[in-house]
C-alpha atoms as a PDB file:
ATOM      1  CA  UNK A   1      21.323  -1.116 -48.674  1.00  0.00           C
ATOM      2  CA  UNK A   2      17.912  -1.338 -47.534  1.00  0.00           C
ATOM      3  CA  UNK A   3      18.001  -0.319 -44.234  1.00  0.00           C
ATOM      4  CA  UNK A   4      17.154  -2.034 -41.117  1.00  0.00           C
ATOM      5  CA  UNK A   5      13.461  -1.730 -41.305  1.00  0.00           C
ATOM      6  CA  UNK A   6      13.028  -2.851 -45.274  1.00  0.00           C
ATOM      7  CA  UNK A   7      15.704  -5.310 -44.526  1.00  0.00           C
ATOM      8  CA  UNK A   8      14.465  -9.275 -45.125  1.00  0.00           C
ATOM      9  CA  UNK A   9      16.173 -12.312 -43.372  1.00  0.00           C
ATOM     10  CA  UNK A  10      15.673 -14.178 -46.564  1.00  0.00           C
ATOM     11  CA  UNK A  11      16.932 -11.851 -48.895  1.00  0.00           C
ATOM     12  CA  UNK A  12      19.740 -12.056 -46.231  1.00  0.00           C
ATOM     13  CA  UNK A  13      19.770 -15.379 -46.585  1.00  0.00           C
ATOM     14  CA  UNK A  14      19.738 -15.597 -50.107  1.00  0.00           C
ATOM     15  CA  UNK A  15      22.672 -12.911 -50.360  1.00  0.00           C
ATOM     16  CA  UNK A  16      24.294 -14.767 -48.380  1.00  0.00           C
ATOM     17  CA  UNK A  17      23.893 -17.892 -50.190  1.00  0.00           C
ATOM     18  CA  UNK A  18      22.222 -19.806 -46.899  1.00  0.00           C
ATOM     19  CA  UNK A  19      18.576 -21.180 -46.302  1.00  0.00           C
ATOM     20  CA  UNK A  20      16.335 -18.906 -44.398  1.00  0.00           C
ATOM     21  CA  UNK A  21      16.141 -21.196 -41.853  1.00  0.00           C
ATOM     22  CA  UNK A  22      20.115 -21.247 -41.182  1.00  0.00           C
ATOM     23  CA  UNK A  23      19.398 -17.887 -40.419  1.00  0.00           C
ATOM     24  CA  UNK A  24      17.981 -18.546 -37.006  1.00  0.00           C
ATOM     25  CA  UNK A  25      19.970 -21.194 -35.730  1.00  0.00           C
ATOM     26  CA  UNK A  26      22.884 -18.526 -35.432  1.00  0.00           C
ATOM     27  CA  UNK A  27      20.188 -14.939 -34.677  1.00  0.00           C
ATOM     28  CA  UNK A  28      17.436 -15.203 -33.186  1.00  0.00           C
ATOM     29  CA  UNK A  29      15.983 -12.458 -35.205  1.00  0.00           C
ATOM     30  CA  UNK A  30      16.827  -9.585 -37.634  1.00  0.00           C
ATOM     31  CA  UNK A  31      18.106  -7.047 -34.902  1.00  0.00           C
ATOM     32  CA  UNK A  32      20.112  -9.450 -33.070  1.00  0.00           C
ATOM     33  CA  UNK A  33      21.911  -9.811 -36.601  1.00  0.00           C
ATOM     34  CA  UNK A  34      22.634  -6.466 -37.150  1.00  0.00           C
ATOM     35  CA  UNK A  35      23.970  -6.128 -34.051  1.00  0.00           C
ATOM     36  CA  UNK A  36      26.449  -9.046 -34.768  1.00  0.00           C
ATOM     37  CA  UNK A  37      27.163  -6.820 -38.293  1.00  0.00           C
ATOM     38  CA  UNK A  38      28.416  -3.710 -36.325  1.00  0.00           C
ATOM     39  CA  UNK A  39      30.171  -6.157 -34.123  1.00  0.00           C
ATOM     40  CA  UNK A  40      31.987  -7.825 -36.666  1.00  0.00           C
ATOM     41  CA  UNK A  41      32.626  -4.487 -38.653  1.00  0.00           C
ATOM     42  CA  UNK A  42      34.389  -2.706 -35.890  1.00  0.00           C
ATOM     43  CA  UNK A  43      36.164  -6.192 -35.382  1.00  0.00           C
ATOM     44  CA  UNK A  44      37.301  -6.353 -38.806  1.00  0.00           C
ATOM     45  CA  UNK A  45      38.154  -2.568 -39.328  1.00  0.00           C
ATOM     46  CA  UNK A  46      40.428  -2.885 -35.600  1.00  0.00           C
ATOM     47  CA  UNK A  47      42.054  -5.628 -37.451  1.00  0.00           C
ATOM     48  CA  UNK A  48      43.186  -4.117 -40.573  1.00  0.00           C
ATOM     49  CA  UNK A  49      44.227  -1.434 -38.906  1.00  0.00           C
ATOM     50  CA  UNK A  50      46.444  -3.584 -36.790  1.00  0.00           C
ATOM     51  CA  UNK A  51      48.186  -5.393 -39.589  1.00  0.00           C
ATOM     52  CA  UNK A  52      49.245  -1.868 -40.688  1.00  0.00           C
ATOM     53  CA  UNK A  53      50.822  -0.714 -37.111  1.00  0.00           C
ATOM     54  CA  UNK A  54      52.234  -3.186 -34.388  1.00  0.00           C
ATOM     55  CA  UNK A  55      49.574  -2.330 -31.943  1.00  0.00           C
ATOM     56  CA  UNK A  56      51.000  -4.920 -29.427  1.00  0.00           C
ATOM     57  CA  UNK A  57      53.785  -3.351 -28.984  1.00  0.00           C
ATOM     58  CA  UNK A  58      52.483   0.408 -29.499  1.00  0.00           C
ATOM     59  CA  UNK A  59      52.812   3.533 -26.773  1.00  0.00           C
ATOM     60  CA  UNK A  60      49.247   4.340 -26.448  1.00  0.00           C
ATOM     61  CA  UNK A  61      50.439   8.436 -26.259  1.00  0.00           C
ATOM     62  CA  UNK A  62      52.226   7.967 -29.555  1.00  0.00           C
ATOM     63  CA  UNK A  63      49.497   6.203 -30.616  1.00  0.00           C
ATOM     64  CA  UNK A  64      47.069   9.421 -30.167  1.00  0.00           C
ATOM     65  CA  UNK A  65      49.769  12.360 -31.436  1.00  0.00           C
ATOM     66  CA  UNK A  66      51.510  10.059 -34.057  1.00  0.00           C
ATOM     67  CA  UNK A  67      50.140  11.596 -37.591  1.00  0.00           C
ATOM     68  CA  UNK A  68      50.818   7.744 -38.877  1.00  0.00           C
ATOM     69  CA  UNK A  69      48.469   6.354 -36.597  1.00  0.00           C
ATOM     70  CA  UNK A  70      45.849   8.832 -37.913  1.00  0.00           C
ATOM     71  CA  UNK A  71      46.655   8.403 -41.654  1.00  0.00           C
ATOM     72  CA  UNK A  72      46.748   4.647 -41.098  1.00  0.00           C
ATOM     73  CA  UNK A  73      43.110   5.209 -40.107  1.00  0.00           C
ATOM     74  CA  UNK A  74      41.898   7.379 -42.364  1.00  0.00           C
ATOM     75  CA  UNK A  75      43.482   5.533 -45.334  1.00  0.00           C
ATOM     76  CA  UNK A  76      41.425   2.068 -44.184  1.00  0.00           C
ATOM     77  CA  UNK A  77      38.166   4.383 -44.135  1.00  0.00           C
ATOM     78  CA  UNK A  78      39.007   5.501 -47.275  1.00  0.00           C
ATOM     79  CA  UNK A  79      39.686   1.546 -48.603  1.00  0.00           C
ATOM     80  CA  UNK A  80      36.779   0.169 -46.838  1.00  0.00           C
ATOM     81  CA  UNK A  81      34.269   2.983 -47.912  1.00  0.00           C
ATOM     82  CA  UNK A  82      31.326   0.164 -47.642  1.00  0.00           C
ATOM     83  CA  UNK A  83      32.070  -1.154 -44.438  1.00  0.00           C
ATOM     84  CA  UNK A  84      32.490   2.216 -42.919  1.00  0.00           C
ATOM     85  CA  UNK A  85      29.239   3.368 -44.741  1.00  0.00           C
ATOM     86  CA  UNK A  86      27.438  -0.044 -43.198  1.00  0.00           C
ATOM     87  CA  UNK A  87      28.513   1.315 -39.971  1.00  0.00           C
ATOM     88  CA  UNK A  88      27.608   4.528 -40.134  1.00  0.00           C
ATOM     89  CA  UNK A  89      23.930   3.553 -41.185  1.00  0.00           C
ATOM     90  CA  UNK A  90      23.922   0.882 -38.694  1.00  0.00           C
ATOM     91  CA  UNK A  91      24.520   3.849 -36.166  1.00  0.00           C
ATOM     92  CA  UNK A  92      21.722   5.391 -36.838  1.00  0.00           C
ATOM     93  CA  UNK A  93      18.628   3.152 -37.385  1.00  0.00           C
ATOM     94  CA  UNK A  94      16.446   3.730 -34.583  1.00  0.00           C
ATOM     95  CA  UNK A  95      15.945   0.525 -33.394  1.00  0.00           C
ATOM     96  CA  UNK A  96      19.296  -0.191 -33.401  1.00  0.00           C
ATOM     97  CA  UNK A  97      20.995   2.783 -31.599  1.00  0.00           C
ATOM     98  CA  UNK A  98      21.744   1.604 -28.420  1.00  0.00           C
ATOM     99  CA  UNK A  99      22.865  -2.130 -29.174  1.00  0.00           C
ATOM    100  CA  UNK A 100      25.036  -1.373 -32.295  1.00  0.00           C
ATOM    101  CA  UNK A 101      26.730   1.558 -29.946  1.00  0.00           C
ATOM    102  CA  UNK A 102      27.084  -0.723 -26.924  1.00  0.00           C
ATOM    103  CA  UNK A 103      28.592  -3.499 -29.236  1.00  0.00           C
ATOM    104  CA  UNK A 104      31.286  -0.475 -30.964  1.00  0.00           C
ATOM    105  CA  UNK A 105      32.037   1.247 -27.518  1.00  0.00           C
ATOM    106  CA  UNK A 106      33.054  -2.981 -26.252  1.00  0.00           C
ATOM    107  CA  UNK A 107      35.366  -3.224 -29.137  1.00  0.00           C
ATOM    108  CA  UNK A 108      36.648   0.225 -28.646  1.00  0.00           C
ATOM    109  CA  UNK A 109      37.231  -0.319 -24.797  1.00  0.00           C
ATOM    110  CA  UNK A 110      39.122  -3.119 -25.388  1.00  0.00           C
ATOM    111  CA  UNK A 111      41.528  -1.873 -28.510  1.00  0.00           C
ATOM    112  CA  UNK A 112      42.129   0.787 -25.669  1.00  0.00           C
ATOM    113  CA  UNK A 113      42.973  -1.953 -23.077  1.00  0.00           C
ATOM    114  CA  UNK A 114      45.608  -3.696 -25.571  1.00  0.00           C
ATOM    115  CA  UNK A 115      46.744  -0.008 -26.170  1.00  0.00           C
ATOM    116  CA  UNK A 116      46.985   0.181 -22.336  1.00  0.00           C
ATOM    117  CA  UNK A 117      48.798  -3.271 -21.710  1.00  0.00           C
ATOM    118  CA  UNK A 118      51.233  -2.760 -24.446  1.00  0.00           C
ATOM    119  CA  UNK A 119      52.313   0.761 -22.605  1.00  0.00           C
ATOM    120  CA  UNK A 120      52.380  -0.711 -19.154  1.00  0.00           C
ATOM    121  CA  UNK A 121      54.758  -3.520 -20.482  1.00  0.00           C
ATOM    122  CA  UNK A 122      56.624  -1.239 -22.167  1.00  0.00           C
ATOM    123  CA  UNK A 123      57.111   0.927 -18.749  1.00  0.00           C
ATOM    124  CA  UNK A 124      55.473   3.883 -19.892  1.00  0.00           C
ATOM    125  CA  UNK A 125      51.513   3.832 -17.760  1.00  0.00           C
ATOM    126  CA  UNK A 126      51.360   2.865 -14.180  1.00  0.00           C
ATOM    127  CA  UNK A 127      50.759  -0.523 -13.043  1.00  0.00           C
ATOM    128  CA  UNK A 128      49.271   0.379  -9.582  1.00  0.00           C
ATOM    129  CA  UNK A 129      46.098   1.989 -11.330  1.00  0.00           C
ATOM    130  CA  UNK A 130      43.269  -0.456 -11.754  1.00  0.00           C
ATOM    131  CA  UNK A 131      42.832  -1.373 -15.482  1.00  0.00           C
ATOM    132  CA  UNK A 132      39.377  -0.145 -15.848  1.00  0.00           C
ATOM    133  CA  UNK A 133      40.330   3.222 -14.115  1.00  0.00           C
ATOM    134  CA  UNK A 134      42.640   3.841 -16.615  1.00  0.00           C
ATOM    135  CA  UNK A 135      40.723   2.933 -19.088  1.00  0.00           C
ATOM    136  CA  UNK A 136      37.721   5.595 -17.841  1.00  0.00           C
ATOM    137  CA  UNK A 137      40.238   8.151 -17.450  1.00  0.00           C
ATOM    138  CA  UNK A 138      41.821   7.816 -20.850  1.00  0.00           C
ATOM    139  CA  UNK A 139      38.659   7.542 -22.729  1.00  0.00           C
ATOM    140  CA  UNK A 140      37.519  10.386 -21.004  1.00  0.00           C
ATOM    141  CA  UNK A 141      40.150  12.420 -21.525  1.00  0.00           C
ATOM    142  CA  UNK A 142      40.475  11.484 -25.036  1.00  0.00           C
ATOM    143  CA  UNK A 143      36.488  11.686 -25.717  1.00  0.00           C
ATOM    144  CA  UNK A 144      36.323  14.945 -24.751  1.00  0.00           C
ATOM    145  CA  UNK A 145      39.569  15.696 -26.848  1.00  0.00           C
ATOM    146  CA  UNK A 146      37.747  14.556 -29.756  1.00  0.00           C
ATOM    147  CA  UNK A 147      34.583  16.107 -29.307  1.00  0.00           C
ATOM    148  CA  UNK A 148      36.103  19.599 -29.271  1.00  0.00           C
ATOM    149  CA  UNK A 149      38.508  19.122 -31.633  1.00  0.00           C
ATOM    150  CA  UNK A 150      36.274  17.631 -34.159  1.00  0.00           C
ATOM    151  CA  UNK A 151      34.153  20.447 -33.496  1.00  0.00           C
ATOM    152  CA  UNK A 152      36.634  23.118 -33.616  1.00  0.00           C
ATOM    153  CA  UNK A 153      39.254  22.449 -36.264  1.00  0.00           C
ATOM    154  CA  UNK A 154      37.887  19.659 -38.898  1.00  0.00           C
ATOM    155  CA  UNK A 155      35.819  20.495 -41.964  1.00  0.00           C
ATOM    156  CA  UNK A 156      36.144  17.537 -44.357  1.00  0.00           C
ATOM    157  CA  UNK A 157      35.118  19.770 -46.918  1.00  0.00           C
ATOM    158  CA  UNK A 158      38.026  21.656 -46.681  1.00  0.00           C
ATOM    159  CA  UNK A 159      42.010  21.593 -45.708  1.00  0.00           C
ATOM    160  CA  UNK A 160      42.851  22.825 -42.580  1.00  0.00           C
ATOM    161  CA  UNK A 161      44.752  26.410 -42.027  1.00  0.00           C
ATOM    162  CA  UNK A 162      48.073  26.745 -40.814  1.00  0.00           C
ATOM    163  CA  UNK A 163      46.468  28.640 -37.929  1.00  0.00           C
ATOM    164  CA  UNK A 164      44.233  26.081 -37.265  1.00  0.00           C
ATOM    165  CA  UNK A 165      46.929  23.103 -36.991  1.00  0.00           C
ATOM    166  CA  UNK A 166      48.944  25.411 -34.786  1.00  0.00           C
ATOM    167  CA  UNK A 167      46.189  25.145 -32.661  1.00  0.00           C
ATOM    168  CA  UNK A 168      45.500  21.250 -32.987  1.00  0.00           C
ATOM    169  CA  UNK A 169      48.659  21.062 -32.239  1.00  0.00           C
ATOM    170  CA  UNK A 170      49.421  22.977 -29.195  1.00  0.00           C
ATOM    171  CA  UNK A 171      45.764  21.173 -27.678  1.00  0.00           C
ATOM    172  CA  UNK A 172      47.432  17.911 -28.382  1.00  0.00           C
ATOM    173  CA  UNK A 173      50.331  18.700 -26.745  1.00  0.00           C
ATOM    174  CA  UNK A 174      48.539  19.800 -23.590  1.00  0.00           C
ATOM    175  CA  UNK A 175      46.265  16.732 -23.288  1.00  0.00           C
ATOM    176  CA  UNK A 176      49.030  14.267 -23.564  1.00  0.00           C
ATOM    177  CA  UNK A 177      50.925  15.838 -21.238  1.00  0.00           C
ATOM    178  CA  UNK A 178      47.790  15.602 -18.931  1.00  0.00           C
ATOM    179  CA  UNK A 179      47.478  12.026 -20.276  1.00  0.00           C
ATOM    180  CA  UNK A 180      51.238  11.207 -19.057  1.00  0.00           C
ATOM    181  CA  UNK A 181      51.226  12.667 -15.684  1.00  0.00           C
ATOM    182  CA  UNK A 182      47.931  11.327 -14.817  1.00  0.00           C
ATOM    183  CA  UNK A 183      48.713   7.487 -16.334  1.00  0.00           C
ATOM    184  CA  UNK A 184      52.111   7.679 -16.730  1.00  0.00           C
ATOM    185  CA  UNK A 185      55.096   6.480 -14.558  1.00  0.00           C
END
């Protein structure tokens, strides 16, 4: 990979097997298809990982404490090492920052909205709660979550101590218990 900046629409276009021209009758210009990239690779990871769980019909709690849910995902980043790696890189080119995150928070949001809809209709998150409020507060919640537990208990480099997923664990429990009294019925 090149890189967004060394990047070429035709040696796009050739890798792709198109005319340079075809190019920009679909982007209007390089960034605007590497935006569509990230797009399409969240899309296509969300996907994957959807024909290995039954999202639609998935409790979004279980969904965050169920150990499956998180091997599920970390086996796809392990199978789809280059689209994850794409991603990543895409992520940080400067002049692609803030599209490629707006276009991966969009897909996020709504993955968490199906997540959300699947719970309601399955009785377990309030119906009177606007959809987008839920949304804020779970993503919040959850962000947050992350943040400090990514910070505080994962080193890829090494396995985690018995201590430590004690710990994970007990947090967990705690947040989805917030989680289910404040979006639960």
């Amino acid at each position: 990979m090149n890189g967004f900046e060394r990047a070429k629409i035709g040696d796009i276009a050739q890798n792709a097997g198109v005319a340079k021209g075809s190019m920009y009758q679909y982007f209007k210009d390089k960034k605007e298809l590497f935006v569509y990239c990230a797009e399409w690779g969240l899309d296509t990871f969300m996907k994957k990982l959807d024909q290995r769980m039954n999202m639609d019909s998935m409790d979004i709690f279980k969904y965050f404490e169920d150990n499956a849910a998180n091997t599920a995902k970390f086996e796809l980043i392990k199978e789809e090492g280059e689209l994850v790696a794409f991603m990543q890189l895409i992520e940080r080119e400067p002049g692609l920052i803030a599209p490629s995150m707006k276009a991966m928070n969009k897909a996020g949001e709504l993955y968490t909205k199906r997540l959300i809809k699947a719970s309601q209709d399955l009785g377990l998150v309030r119906t009177d709660i606007d959809e987008e409020l839920l949304l804020e507060y779970f993503l919040a919640v959850t962000g947050r979550f992350e943040e400090r537990w990514m910070g505080r208990y994962i080193d890829f480099t090494k396995e985690a101590t018995e201590e430590q997923t004690r710990a994970l664990n007990a947090e967990l429990k705690q947040m989805l218990a917030l989680l289910r009294n404040g979006m639960g019925c």
